[in-house]
Protein backbone atom coordinates (compact mmCIF):
# COMPACT_ATOMS: atom_id res chain seq x y z
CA UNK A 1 0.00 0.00 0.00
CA UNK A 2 1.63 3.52 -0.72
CA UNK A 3 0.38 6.73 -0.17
CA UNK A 4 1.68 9.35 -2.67
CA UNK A 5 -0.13 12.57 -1.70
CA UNK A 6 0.29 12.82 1.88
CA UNK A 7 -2.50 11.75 4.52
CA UNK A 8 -4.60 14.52 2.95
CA UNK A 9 -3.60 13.71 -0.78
CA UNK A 10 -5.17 17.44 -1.53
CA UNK A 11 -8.05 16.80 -0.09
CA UNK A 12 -9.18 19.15 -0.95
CA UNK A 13 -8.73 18.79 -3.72
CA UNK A 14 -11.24 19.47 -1.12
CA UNK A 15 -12.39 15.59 -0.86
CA UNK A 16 -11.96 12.84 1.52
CA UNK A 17 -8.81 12.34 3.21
CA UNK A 18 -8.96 8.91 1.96
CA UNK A 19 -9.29 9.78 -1.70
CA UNK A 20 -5.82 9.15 -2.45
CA UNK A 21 -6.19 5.18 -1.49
CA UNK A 22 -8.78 4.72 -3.30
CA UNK A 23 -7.52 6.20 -6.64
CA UNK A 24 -4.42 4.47 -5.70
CA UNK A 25 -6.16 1.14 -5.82
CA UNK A 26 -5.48 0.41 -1.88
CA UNK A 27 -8.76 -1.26 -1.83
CA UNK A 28 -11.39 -2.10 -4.45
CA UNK A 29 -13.64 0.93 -5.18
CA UNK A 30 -16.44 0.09 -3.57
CA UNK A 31 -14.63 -1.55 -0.55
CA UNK A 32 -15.21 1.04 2.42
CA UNK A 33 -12.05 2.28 3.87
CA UNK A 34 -13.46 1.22 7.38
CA UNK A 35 -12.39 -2.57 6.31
CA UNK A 36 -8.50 -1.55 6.95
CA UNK A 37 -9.66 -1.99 10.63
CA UNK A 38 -10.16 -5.51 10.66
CA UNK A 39 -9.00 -8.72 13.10
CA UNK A 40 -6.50 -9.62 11.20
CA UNK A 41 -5.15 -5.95 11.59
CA UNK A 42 -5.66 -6.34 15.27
CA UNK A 43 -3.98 -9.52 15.47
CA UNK A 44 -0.80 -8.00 13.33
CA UNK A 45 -0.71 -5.11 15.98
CA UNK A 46 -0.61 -7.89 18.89
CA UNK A 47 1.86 -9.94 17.27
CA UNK A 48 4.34 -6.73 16.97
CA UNK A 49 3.64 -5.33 20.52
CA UNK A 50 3.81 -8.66 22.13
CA UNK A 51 7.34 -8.78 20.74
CA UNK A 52 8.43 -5.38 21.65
CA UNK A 53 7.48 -6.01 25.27
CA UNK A 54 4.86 -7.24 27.91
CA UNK A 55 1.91 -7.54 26.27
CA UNK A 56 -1.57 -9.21 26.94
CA UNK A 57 -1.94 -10.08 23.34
CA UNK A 58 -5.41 -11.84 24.03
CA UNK A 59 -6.73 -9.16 26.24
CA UNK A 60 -5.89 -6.43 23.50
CA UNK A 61 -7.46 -8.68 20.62
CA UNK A 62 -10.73 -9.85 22.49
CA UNK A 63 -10.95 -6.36 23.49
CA UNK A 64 -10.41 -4.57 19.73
CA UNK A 65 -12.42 -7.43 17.86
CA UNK A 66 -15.72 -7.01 20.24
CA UNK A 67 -17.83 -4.85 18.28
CA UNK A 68 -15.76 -3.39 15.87
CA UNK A 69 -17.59 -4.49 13.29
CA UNK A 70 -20.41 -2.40 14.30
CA UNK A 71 -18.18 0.85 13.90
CA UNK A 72 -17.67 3.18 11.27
CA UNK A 73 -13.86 4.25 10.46
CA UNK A 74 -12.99 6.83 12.46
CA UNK A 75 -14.80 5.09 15.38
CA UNK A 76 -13.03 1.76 14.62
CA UNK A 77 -9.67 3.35 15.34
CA UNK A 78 -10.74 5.21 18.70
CA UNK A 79 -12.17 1.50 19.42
CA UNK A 80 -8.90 -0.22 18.54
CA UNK A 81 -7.32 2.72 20.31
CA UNK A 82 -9.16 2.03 24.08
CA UNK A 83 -8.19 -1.49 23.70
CA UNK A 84 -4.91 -0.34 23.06
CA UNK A 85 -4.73 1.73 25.94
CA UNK A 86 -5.59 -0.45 28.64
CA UNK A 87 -3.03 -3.33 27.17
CA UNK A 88 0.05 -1.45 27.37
CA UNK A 89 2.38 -0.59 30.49
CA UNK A 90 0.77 2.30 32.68
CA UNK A 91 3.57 4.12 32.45
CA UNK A 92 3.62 6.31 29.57
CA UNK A 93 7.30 6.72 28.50
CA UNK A 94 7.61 2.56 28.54
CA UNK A 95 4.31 2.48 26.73
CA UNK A 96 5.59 4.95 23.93
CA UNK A 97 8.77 2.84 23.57
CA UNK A 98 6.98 -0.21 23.32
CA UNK A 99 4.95 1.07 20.66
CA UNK A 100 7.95 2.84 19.18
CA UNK A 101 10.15 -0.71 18.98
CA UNK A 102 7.28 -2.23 17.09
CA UNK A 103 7.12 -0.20 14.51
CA UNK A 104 7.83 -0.94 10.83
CA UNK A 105 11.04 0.77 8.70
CA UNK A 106 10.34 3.94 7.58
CA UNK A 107 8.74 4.84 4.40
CA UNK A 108 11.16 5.46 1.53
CA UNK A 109 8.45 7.02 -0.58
CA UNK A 110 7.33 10.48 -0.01
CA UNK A 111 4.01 9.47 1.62
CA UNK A 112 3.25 5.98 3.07
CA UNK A 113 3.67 2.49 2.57
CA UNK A 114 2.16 -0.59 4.05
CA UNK A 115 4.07 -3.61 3.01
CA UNK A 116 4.38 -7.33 4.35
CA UNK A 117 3.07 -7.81 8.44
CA UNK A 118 6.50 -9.21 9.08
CA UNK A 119 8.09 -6.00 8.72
CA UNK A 120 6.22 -3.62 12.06
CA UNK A 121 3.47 -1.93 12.68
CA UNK A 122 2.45 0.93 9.92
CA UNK A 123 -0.08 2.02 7.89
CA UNK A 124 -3.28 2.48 8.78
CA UNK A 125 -2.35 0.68 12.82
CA UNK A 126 -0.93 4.01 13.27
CA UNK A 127 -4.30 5.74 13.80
CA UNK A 128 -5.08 4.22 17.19
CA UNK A 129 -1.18 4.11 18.41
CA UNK A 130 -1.37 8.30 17.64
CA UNK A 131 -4.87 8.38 19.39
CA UNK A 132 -3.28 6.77 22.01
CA UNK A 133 0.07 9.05 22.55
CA UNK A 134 -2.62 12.09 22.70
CA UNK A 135 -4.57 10.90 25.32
CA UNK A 136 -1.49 9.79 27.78
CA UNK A 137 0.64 12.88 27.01
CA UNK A 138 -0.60 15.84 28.51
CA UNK A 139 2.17 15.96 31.37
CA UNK A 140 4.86 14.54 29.23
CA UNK A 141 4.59 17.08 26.33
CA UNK A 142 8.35 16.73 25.35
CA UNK A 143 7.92 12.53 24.63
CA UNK A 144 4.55 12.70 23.06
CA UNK A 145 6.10 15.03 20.78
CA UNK A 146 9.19 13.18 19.98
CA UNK A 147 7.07 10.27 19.96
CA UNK A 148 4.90 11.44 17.40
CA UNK A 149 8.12 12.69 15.00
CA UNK A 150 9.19 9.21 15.04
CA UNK A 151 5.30 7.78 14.50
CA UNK A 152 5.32 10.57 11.28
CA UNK A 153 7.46 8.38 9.02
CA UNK A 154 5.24 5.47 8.93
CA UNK A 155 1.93 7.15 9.09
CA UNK A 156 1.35 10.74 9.23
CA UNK A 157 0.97 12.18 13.25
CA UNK A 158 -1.10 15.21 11.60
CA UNK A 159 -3.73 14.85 13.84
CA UNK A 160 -2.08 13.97 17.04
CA UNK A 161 0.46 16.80 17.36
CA UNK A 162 -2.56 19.57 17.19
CA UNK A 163 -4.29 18.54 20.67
CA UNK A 164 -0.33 19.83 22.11
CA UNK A 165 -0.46 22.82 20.03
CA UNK A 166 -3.44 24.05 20.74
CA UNK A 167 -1.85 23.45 24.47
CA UNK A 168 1.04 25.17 24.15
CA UNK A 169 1.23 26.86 20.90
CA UNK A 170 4.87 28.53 21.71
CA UNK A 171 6.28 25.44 23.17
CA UNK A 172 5.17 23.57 20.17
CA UNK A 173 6.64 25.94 17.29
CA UNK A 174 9.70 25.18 18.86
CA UNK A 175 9.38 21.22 17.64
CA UNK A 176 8.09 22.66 13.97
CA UNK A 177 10.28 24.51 13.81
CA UNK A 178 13.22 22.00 14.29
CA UNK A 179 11.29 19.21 12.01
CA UNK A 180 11.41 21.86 9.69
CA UNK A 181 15.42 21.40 9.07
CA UNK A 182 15.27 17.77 9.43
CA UNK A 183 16.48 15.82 6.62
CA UNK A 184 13.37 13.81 7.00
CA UNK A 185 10.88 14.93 4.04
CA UNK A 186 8.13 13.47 6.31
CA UNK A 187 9.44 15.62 10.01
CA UNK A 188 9.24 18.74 7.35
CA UNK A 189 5.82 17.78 6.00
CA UNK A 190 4.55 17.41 9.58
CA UNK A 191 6.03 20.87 10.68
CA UNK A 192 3.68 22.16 8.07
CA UNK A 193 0.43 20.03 7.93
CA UNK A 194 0.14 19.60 11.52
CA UNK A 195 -0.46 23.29 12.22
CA UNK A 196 -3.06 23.60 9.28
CA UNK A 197 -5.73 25.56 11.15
CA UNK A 198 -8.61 24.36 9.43
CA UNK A 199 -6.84 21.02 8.83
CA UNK A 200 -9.42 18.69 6.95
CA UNK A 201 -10.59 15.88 9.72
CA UNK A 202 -8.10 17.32 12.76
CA UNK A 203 -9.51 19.10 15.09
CA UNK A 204 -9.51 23.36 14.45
CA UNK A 205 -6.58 25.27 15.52
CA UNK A 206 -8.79 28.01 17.14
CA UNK A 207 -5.91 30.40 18.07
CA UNK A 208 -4.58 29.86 14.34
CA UNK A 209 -7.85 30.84 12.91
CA UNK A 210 -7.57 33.84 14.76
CA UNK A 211 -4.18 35.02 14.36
CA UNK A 212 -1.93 32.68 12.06
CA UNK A 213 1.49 34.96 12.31
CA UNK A 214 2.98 32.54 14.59
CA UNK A 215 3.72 30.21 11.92
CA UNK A 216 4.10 32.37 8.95
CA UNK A 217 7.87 32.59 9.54
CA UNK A 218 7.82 28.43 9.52
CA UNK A 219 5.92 28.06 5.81
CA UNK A 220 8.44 31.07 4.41
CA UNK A 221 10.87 28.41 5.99
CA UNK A 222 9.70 25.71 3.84
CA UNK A 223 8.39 27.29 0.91
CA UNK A 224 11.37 26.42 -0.94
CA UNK A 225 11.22 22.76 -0.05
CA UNK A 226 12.77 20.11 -2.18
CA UNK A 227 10.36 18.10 -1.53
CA UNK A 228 6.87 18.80 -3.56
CA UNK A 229 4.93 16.62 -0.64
CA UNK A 230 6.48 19.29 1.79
CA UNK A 231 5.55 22.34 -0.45
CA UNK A 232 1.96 20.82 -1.28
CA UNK A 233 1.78 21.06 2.03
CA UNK A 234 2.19 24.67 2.55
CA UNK A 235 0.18 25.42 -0.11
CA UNK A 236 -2.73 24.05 1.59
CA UNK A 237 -1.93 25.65 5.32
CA UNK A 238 -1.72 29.16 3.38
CA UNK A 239 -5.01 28.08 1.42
CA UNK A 240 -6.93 27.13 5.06
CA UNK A 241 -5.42 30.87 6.52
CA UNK A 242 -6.71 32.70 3.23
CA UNK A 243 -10.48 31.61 4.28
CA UNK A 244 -10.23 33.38 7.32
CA UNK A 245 -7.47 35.95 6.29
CA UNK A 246 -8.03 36.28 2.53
CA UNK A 247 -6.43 39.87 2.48
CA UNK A 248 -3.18 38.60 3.86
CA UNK A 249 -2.84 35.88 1.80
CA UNK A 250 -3.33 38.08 -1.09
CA UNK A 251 -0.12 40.03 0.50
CA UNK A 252 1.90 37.30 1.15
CA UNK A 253 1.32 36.03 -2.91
CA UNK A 254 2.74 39.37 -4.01
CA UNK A 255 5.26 39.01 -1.94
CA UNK A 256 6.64 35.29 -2.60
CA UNK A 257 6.01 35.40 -6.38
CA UNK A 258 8.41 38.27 -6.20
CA UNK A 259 11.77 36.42 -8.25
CA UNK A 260 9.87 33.35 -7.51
CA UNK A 261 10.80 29.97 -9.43
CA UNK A 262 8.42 27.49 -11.38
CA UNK A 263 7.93 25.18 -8.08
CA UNK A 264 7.30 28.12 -5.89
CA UNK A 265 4.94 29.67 -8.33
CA UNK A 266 2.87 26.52 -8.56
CA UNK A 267 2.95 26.59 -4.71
CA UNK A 268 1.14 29.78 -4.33
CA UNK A 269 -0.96 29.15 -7.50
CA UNK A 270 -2.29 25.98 -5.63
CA UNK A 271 -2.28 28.36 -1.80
CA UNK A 272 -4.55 30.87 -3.62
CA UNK A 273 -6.81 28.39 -5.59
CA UNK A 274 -9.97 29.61 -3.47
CA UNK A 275 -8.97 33.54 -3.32
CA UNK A 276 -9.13 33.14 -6.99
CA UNK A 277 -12.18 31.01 -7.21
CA UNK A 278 -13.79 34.27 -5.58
CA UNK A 279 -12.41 36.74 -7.35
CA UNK A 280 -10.09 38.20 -4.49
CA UNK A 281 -8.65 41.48 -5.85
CA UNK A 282 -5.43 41.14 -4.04
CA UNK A 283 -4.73 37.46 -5.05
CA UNK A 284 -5.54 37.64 -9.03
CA UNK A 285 -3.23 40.54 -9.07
CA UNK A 286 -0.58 38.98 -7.51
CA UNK A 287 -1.00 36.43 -10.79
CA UNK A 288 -1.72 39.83 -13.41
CA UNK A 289 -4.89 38.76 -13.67
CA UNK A 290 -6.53 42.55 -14.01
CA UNK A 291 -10.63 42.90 -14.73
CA UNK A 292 -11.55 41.32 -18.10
CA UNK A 293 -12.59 43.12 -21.17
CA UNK A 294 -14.70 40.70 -23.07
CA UNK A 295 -17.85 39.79 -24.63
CA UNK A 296 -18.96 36.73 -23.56
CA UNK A 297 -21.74 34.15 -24.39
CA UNK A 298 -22.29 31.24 -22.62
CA UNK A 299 -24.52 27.85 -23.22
CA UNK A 300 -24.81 24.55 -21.31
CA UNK A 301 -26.46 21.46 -22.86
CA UNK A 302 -28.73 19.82 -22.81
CA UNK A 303 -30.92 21.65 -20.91
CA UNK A 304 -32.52 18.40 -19.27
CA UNK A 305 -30.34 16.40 -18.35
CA UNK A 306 -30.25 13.17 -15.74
CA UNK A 307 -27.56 11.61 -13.41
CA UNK A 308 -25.11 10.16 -15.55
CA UNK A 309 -25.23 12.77 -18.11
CA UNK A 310 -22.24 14.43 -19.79
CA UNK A 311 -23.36 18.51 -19.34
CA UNK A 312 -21.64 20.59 -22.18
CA UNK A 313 -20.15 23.84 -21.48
CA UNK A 314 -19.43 26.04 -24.05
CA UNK A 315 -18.36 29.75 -23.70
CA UNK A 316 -16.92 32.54 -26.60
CA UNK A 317 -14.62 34.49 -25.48
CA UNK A 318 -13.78 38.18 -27.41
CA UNK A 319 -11.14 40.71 -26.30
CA UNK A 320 -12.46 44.40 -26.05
CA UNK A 321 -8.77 45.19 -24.78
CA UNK A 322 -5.67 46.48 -26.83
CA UNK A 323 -3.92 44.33 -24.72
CA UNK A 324 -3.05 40.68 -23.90
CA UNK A 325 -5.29 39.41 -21.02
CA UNK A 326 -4.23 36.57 -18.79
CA UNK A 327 -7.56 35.18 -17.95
CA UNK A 328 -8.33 31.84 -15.62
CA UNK A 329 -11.75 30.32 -16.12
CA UNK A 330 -13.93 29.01 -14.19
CA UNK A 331 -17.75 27.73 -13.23
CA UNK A 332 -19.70 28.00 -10.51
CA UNK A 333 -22.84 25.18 -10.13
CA UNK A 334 -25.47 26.43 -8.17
CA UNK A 335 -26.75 22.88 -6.72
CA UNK A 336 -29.96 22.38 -5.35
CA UNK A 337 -29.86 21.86 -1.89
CA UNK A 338 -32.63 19.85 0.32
CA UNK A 339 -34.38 23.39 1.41
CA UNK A 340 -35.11 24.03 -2.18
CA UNK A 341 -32.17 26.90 -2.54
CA UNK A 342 -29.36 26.41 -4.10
CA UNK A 343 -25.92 26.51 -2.96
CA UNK A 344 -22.69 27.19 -5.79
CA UNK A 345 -19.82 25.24 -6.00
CA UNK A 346 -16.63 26.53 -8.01
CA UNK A 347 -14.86 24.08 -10.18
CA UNK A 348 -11.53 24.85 -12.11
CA UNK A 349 -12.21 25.27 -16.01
CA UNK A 350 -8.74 26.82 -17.83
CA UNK A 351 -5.98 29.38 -17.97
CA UNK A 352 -5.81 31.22 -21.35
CA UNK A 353 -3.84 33.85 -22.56
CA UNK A 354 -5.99 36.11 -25.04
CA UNK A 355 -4.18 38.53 -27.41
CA UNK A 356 -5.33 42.18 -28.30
CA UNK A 357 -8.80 42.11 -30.43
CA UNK A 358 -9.08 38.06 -30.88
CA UNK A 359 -11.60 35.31 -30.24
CA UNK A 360 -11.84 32.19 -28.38
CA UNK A 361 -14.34 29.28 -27.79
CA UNK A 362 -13.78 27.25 -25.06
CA UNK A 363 -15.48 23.52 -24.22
CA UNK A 364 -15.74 21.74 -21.14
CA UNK A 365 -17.20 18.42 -20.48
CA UNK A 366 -18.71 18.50 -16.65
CA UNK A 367 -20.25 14.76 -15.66
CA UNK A 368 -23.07 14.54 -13.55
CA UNK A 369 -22.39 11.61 -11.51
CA UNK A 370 -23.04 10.51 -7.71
CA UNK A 371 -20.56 11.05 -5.10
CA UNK A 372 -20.38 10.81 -1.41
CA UNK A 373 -19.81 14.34 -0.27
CA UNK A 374 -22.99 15.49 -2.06
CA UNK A 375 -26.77 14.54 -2.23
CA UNK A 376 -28.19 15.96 -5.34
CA UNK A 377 -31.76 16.85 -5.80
CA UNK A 378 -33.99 17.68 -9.08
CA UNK A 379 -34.82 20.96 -10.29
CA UNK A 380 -33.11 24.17 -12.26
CA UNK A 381 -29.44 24.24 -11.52
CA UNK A 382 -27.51 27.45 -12.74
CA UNK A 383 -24.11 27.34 -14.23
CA UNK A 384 -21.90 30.75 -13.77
CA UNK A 385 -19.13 31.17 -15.95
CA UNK A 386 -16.36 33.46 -13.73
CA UNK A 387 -13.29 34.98 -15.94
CA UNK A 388 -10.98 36.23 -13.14
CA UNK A 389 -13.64 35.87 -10.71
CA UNK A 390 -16.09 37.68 -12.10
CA UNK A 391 -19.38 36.28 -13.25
CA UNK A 392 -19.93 36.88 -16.71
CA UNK A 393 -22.57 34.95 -17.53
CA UNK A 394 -25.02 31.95 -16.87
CA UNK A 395 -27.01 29.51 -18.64
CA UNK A 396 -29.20 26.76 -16.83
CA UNK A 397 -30.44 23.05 -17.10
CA UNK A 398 -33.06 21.02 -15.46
CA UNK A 399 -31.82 18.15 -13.49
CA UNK A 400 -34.19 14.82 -13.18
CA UNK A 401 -33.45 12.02 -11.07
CA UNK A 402 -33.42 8.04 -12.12
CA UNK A 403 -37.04 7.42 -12.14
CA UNK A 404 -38.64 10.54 -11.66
């Protein structure tokens, strides 16, 4: 099993954080990702621990197996987790470096992998061992930390670092901030992902939200990465501080794509994808994006259309300007919601470049299908065509449902 995105795998992306297995063919696509928490995980985990140290292999099994079945994912692993808890030595530094000695060899891939159960515990197992380190830690912030670097190579420790920043914020810059000149692609990733304030499935950084200059200095830091997994990364932290901070985002754009290179360019590109999907003044001008001058028309077909459907966008585009305009398209889909209003949705459509006094027709092929992180309901649905985020014109199409 190998993870090649990162936990996340740009979830966004804006998805599931589990996205990236399942395009990766980790499990069959309509296996649920819940199934990776299975008895024969639990057994793997026992076998490992057992041989790390004293270990009541039976307890920890009978006690991980009952119910677990029942469980969805996230509750299988805080399930597997309590059984976990109550099976290794009370004392947490012995506990951590039982847990620690069995662990599997560290990924050499930028992401994860989860080979043969000969080799140590990673993978997936890592969830509950994580869950585990946050709930014993409080008074032994120093070794949950270090615990959690070493749990970061073999499954990212996202999730578990935040309860102890959200602690001690200053105490735990001073660990990012050191994981941020590790050799370790993964200890750099982590210095960045794990203080994501609006981190996709982690708890919130509240004081982040609020006032993310404490780790601005870290993501200048690593904005230069080597490592495209690290910089992905900070393109996503910036993008979560830009929904609560849009203006300063916009700033700090300007300011890095000053004598910037191609990789650091495509970092702030991806940092400012949602500034630009709303038309944020400061953020398309720190790409030269400037107000359009066009005439536009704009058609979607067919105009009834049912799930399954291929809709057709097409949109003519024809410079009013003496000038070259850089221009990124996009849509926005005004879905139906449940209370009969509906709610848009911004999906990336091009980036053109349209000289002085010249025309261009554009085509895009948007499939209506089913997926899990919307419920879609009949009705007119509106499609807004935005040419550096500004709407510029609409077209509709009435959606009706298998056997309506």
């Amino acid at each position: 099993m190998q993870r090649t995105g990162g936990f996340h795998a740009d979830i966004n992306k804006n998805g599931s954080p589990w996205a990236a297995h399942r395009s990766a063919g980790v499990f069959p696509l309509m296996e649920p990702f819940k199934n990776a928490y299975n008895p024969a995980m639990v057994a793997d985990m026992a076998r490992h621990l057992s041989a790390a140290g004293p270990f009541d292999a039976e307890r920890f099994t009978r006690r991980a197996c009952d119910g677990l079945e029942a469980l969805e994912l996230k509750a299988r692993a805080r399930h597997i987790a309590q059984a976990l808890d109550t099976c290794l030595p009370a004392d947490f530094a012995a506990a951590c470096a039982q847990m620690v000695a069995a662990l599997g060899p560290e990924a050499k891939t930028e992401g994860w992998e989860q080979s043969g159960t000969g080799e140590g515990i990673r993978g997936w197992a890592m969830l509950p061992m994580g869950e585990v380190v946050q709930r014993r830690g409080a008074g032994a912030y120093d070794l949950a930390m270090e615990t959690l670097a070493t749990f970061t190579s073999r499954f990212s420790s996202e999730f578990d670092v935040r309860p102890f920043l959200d602690a001690d914020l200053t105490r735990g810059l001073t660990f990012l901030h050191r994981w941020a000149d590790d050799p370790n692609p993964h200890l750099r990733r982590l210095a960045s992902e794990g203080c994501r304030p609006r981190l996709p499935w982690g708890t919130r950084l509240k004081g982040l939200i609020a006032d993310p200059t404490p780790i601005l200095p870290l993501l200048a830091r690593l904005r230069d990465d080597p490592s495209e997994y690290v910089r992905r990364s900070v393109a996503n932290n910036l993008n979560d501080i830009a929904k609560d901070h849009p203006d300063l985002v916009g700033e700090i754009a300007a300011d890095w794509l000053d004598r910037a290179s191609k990789d650091r360019t495509r970092l702030v590109r991806h940092a400012c994808r949602t500034l630009i999907k709303a038309g944020h003044p400061g953020a398309l001008a720190a790409f030269c994006y400037a107000p359009p001058e066009l005439e536009l028309s704009f058609s979607v077909t067919p105009q009834l259309a049912r799930m399954g459907d291929d809709l057709t966008l097409t949109a003519r585009l024809k410079s009013r300007s003496e000038r070259a305009q850089k221009l990124v398209v996009d849509y926005a889909l005004y879905f139906m919601r449940a209370n009969g209003k509906p709610a848009p949705k911004v999906f990336k459509w091009t980036r053109v470049d349209l000289p002085p006094g010249k025309e261009l027709t554009l085509s895009k092929t948007h499939k209506l299908r089913e997926v899990t992180t919307r419920k879609h309901y009949p009705g007119a649905h509106e499609v807004v065509i935005q040419v550096n985020g500004q709407g510029m014109g609409a077209d509709r199409f009435t959606l009706v449902l298998n056997g309506d």
